[in-house]
Protein backbone atom coordinates (compact mmCIF):
# COMPACT_ATOMS: atom_id res chain seq x y z
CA UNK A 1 -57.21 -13.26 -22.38
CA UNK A 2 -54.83 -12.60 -25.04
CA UNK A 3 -53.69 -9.31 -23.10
CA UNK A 4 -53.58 -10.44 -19.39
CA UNK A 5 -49.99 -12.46 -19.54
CA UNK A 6 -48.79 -8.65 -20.27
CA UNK A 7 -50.61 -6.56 -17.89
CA UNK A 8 -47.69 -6.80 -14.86
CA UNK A 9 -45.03 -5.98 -17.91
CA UNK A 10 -47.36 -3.36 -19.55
CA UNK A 11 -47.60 -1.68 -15.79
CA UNK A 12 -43.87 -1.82 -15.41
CA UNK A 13 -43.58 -0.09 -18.72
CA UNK A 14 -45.61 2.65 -17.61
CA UNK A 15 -43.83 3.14 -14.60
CA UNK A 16 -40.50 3.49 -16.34
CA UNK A 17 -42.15 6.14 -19.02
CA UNK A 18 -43.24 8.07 -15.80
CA UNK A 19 -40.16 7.76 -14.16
CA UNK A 20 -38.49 9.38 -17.54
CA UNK A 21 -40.47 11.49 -17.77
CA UNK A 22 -39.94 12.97 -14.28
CA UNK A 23 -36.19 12.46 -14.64
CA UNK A 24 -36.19 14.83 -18.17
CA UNK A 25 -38.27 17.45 -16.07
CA UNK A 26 -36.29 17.60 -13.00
CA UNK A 27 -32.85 16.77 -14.79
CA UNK A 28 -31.43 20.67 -13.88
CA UNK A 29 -32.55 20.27 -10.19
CA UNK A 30 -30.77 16.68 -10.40
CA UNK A 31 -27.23 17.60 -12.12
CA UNK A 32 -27.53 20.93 -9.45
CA UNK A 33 -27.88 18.67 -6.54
CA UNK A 34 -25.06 16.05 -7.81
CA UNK A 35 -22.85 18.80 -8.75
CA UNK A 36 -23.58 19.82 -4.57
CA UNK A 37 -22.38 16.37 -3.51
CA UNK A 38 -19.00 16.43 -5.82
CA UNK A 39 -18.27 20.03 -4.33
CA UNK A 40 -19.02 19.33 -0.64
CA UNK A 41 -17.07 15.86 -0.97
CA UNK A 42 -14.12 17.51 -2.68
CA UNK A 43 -13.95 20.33 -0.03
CA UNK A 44 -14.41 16.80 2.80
CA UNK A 45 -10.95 15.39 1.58
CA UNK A 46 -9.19 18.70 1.02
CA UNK A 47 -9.93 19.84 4.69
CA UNK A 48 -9.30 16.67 5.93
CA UNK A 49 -6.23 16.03 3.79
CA UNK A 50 -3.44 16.05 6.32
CA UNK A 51 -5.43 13.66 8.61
CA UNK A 52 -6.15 11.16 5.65
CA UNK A 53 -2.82 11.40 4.26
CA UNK A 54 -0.99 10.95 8.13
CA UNK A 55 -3.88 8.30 8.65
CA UNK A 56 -2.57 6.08 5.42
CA UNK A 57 0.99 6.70 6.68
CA UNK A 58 0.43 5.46 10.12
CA UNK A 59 -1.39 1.96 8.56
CA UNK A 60 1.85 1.47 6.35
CA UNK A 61 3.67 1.69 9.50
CA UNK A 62 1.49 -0.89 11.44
CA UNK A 63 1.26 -3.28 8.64
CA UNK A 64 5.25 -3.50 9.19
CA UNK A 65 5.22 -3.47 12.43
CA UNK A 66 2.83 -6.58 12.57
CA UNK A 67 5.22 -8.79 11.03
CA UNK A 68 7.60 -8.47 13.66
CA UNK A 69 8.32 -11.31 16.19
CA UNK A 70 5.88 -12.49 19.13
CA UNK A 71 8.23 -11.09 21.86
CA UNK A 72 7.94 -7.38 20.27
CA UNK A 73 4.94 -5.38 21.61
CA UNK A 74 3.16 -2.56 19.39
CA UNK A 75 1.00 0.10 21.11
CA UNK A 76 -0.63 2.93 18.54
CA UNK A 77 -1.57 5.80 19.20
CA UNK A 78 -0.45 6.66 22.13
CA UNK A 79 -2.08 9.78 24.42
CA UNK A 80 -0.57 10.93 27.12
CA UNK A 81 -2.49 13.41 29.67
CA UNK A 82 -0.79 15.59 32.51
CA UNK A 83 -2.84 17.20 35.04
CA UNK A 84 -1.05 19.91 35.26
CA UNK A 85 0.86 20.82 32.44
CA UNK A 86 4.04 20.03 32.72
CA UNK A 87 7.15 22.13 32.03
CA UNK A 88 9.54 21.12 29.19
CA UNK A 89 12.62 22.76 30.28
CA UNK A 90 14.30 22.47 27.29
CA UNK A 91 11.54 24.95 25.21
CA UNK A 92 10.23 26.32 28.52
CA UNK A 93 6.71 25.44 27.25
CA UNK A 94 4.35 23.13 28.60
CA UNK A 95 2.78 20.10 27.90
CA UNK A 96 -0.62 18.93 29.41
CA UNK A 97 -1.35 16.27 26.10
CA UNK A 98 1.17 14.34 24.12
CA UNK A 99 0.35 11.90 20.97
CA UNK A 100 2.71 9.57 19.70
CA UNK A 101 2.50 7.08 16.59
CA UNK A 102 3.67 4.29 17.98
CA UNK A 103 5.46 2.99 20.78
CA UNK A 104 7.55 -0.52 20.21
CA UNK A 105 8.97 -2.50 23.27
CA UNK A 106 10.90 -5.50 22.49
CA UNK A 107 14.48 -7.11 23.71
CA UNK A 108 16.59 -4.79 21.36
CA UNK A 109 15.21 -1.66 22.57
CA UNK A 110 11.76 0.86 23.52
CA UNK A 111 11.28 2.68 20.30
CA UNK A 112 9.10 5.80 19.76
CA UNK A 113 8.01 5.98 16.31
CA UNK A 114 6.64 8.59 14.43
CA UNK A 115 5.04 8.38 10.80
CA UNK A 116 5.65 11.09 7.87
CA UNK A 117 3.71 10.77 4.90
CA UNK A 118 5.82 14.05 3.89
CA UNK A 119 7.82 14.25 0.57
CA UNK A 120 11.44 14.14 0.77
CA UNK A 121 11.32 17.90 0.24
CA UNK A 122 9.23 18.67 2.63
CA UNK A 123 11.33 16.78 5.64
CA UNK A 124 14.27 18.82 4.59
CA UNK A 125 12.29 22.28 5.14
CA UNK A 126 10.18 21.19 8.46
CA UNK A 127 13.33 19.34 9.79
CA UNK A 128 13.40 21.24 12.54
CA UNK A 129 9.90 21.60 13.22
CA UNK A 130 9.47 17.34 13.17
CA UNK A 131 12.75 17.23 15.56
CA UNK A 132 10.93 19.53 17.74
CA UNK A 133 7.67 17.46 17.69
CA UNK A 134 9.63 14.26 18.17
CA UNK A 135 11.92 15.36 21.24
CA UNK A 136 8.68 17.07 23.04
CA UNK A 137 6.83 13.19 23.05
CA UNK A 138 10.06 11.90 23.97
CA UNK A 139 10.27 13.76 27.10
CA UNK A 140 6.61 13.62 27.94
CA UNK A 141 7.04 9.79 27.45
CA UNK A 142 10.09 10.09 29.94
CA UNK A 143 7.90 12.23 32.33
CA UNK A 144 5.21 9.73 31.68
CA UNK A 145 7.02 6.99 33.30
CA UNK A 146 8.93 8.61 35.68
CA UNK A 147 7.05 7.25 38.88
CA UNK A 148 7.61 4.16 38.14
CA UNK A 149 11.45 4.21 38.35
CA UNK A 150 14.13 5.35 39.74
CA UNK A 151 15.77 8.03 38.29
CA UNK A 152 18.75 6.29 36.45
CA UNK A 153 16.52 3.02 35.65
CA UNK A 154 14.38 4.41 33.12
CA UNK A 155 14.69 2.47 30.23
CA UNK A 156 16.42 4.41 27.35
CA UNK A 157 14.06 5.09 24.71
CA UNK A 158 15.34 5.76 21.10
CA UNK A 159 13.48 8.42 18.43
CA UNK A 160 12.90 7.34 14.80
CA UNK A 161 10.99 9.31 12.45
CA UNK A 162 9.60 6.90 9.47
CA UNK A 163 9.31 8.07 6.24
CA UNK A 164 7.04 6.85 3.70
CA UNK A 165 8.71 8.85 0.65
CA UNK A 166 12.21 7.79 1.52
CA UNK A 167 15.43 9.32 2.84
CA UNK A 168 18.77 10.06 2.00
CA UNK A 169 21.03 7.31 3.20
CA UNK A 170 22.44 7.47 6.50
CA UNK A 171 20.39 11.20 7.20
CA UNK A 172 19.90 11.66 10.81
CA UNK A 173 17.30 14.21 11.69
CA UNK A 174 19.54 14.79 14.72
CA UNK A 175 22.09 12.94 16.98
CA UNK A 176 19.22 11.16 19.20
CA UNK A 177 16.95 10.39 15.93
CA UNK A 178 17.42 7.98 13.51
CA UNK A 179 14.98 8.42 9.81
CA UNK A 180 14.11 5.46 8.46
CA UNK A 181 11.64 4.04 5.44
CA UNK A 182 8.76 0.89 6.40
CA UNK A 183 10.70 -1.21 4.40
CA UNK A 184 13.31 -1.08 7.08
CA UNK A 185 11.26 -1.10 10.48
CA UNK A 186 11.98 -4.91 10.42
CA UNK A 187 15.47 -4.92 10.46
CA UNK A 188 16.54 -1.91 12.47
CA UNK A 189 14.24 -2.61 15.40
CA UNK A 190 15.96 -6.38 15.47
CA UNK A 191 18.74 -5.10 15.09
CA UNK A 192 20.75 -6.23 18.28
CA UNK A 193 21.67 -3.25 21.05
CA UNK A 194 23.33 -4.04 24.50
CA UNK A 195 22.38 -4.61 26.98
CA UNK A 196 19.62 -6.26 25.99
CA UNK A 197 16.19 -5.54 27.74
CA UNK A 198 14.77 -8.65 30.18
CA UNK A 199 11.43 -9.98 29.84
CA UNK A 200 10.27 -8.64 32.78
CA UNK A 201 12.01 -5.05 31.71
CA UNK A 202 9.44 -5.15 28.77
CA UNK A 203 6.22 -6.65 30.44
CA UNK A 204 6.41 -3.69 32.38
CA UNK A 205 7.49 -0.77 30.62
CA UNK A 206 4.38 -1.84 28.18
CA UNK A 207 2.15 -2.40 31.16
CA UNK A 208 2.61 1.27 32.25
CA UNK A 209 1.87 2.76 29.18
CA UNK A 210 -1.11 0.56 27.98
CA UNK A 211 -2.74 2.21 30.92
CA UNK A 212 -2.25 5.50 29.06
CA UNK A 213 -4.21 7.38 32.69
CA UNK A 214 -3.75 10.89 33.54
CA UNK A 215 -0.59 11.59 34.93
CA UNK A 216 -0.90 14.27 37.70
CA UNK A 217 2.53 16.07 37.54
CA UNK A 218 4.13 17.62 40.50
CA UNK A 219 4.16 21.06 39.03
């Protein structure tokens, strides 16, 4: 009687001297197999670096693009297919996919974005390897659309590269691309451009490429 109240705590009190006990004798099989996970998770992030790092850039971006007005329309990550390749004529190469950050369709404009989570440094030496990148979704976007115009009716469609570590002021990455910083998506997308594109200009421009299909190219 004077033992029973105790037996449930005196049981639990074995059970946690067992499970030391265990724990001291298996403690170089346990610090082994933690030591495992640290090493296999640190060799995760560094493989994966450049998609995490572009991945945190790209939600930066969106978070700034959300705040803009009702009439703007946001479509991420864009993938364009062409069955067959098509020719780039500029490079001569050819282009059967094409990814692109985000596209932004609103009165002031049709903006293709894309995202740099790059150090200043970095933009300066790959400068002409991001201009490159940039111009080739620009003119699969073109090609993209092309059925669905005329020639001369395709909406223009203007190339910034945002930068998440800054720029120096007034850099252009080229004379069709504008660099910017998130802080100043807001403004430079409102920023007022003639002519200025219709409603109906815009409901279908984003129409055509929210149906992101395979384009099959005459080539």
């Amino acid at each position: 009687h004077i033992h029973s109240p105790y037996a449930g705590l005196s049981r639990q009190l074995r059970n946690v001297r067992n499970e030391r006990t265990n724990l001291i004798n298996n403690r170089d099989f346990a610090i082994k197999w933690e030591c495992n996970n640290v090493v296999n998770s640190y060799n995760f992030l560094k493989t994966n670096e450049p998609f995490l790092i572009g991945a945190y850039g790209e939600e930066v971006v969106i978070g700034s693009l959300s705040h803009l007005p009702d009439e703007y329309h946001v479509i991420n990550d864009v993938n364009l297919r062409f069955s067959p390749a098509i020719r780039w004529k500029e490079t001569g190469e050819y282009i059967q996919s094409c990814q692109i950050d985000h596209i932004v369709v609103g009165p002031t404009g049709i903006f293709l974005l894309e995202t740099k989570n790059w150090k200043s440094s970095n933009l300066e030496m790959n400068a002409d390897v991001l201009v490159h990148q940039v111009r080739r979704s620009s003119y699969a976007l073109w090609y993209y659309t092309g059925d669905y115009y005329r020639y001369y009716e395709r909406p223009k469609v203007l190339n910034v590269v945002i930068s998440l570590h800054g720029v120096n002021s007034g850099r252009k990455m080229d004379k069709y691309m504008d660099i910017i910083t998130p802080g100043q998506i807001y403004d430079y997308i409102q920023r007022q451009r003639y002519p200025a594109l219709s409603d109906e200009i815009v409901k279908k421009f984003v129409k055509i490429v929210e149906r992101q299909e395979t384009c099959h190219s005459k080539y």
